[in-house]
C-alpha atoms as a PDB file:
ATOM      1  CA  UNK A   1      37.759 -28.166 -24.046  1.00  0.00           C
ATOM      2  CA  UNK A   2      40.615 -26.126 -25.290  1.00  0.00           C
ATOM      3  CA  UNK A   3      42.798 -27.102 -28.017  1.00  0.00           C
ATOM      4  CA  UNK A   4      45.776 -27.604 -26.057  1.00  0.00           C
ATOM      5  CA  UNK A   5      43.569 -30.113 -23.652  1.00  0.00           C
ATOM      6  CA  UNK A   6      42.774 -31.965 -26.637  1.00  0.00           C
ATOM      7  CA  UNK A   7      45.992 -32.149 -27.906  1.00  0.00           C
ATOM      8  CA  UNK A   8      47.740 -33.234 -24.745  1.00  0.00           C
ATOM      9  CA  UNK A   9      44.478 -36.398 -24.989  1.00  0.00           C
ATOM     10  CA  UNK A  10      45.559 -36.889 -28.006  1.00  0.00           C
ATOM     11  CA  UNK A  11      48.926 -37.629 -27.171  1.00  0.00           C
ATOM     12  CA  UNK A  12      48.401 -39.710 -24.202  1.00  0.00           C
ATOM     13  CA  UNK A  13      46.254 -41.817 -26.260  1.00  0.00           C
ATOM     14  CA  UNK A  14      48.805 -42.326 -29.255  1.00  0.00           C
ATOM     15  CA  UNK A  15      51.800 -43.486 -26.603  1.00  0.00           C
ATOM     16  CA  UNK A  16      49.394 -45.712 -24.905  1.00  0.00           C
ATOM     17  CA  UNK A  17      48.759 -47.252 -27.605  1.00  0.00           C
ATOM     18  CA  UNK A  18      51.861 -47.323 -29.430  1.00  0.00           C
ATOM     19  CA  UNK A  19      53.411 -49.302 -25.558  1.00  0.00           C
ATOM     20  CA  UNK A  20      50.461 -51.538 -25.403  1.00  0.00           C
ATOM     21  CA  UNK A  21      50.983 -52.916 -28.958  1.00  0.00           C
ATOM     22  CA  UNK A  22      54.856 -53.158 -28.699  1.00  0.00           C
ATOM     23  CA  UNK A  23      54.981 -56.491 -27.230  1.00  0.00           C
ATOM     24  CA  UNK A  24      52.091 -57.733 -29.862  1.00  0.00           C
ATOM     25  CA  UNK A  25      50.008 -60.731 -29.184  1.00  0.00           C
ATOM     26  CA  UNK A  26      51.902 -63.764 -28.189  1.00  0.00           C
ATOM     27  CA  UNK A  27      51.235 -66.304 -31.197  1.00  0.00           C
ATOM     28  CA  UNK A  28      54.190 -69.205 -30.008  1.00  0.00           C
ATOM     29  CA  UNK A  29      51.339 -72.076 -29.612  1.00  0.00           C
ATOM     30  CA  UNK A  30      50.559 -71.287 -33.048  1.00  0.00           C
ATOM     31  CA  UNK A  31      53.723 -71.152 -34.585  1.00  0.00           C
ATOM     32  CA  UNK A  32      55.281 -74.153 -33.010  1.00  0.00           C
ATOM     33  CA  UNK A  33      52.231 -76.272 -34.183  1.00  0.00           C
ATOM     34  CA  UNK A  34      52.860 -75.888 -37.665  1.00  0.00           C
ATOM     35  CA  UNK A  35      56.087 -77.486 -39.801  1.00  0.00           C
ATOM     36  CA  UNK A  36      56.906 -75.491 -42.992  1.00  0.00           C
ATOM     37  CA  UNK A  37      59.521 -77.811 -44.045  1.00  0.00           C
ATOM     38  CA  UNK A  38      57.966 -79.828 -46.077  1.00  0.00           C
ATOM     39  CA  UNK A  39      55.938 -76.849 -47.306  1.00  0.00           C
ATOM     40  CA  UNK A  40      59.332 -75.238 -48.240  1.00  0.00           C
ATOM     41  CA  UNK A  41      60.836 -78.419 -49.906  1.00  0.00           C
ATOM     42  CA  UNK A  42      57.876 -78.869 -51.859  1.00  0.00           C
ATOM     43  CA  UNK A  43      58.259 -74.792 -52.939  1.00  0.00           C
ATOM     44  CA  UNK A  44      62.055 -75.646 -53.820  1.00  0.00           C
ATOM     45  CA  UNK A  45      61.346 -78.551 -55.778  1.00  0.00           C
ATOM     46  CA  UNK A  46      58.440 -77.151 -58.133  1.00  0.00           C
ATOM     47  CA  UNK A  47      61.296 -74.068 -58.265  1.00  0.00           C
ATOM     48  CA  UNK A  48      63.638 -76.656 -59.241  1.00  0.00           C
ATOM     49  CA  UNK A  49      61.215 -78.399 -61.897  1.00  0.00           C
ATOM     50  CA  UNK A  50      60.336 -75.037 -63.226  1.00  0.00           C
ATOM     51  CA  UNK A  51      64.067 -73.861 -63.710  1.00  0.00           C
ATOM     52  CA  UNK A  52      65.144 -76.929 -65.627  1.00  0.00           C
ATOM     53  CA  UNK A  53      61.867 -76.359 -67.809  1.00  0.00           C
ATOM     54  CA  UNK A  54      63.268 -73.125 -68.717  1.00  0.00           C
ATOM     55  CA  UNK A  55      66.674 -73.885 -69.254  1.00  0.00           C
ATOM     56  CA  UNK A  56      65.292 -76.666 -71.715  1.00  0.00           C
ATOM     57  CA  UNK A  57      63.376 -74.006 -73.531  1.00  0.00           C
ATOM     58  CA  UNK A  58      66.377 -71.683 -73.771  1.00  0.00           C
ATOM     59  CA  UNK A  59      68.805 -74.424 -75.293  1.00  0.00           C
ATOM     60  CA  UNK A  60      65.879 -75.762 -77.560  1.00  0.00           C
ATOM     61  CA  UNK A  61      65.722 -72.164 -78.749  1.00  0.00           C
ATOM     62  CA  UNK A  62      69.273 -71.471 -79.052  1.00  0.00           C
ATOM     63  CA  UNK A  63      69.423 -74.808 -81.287  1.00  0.00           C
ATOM     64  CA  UNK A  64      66.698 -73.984 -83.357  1.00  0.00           C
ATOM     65  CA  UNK A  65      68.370 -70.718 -84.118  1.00  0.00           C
ATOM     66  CA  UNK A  66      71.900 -72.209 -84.965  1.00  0.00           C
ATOM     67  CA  UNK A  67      69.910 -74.630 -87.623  1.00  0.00           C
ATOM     68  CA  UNK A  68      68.139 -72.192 -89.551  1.00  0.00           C
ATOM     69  CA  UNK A  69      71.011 -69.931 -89.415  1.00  0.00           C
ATOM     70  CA  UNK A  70      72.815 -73.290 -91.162  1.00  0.00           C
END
């Protein structure tokens, strides 16, 4: 085969491709199965718990450091 023959293959097969994956595999029975909000309040609360954690350490710090300073 020539080289323009196997280019012009080559082609067809990338755009055949490229159309048959466009539309993707239809996953909708999967997706409607499954509830992430309790997932995602659980996520926001340990955020929440972890935050005020911080803060905590930050002010215990920032006490600390006025006390020694005197």
């Amino acid at each position: 085969m020539t080289k323009n023959v196997m280019r012009g293959l080559a082609l067809v097969g990338a755009l055949s491709t490229g159309a048959a994956m466009a539309a993707g595999p239809d996953l909708s029975s999967l997706t409607t199965a499954v509830d992430f909000g309790t997932v995602i309040t659980a996520i926001l609360a340990i955020a929440g718990l972890l935050a005020a954690v911080y803060v905590s350490i930050k002010g215990a710090t920032t006490v600390i450091g006025l006390i020694r300073r005197g």
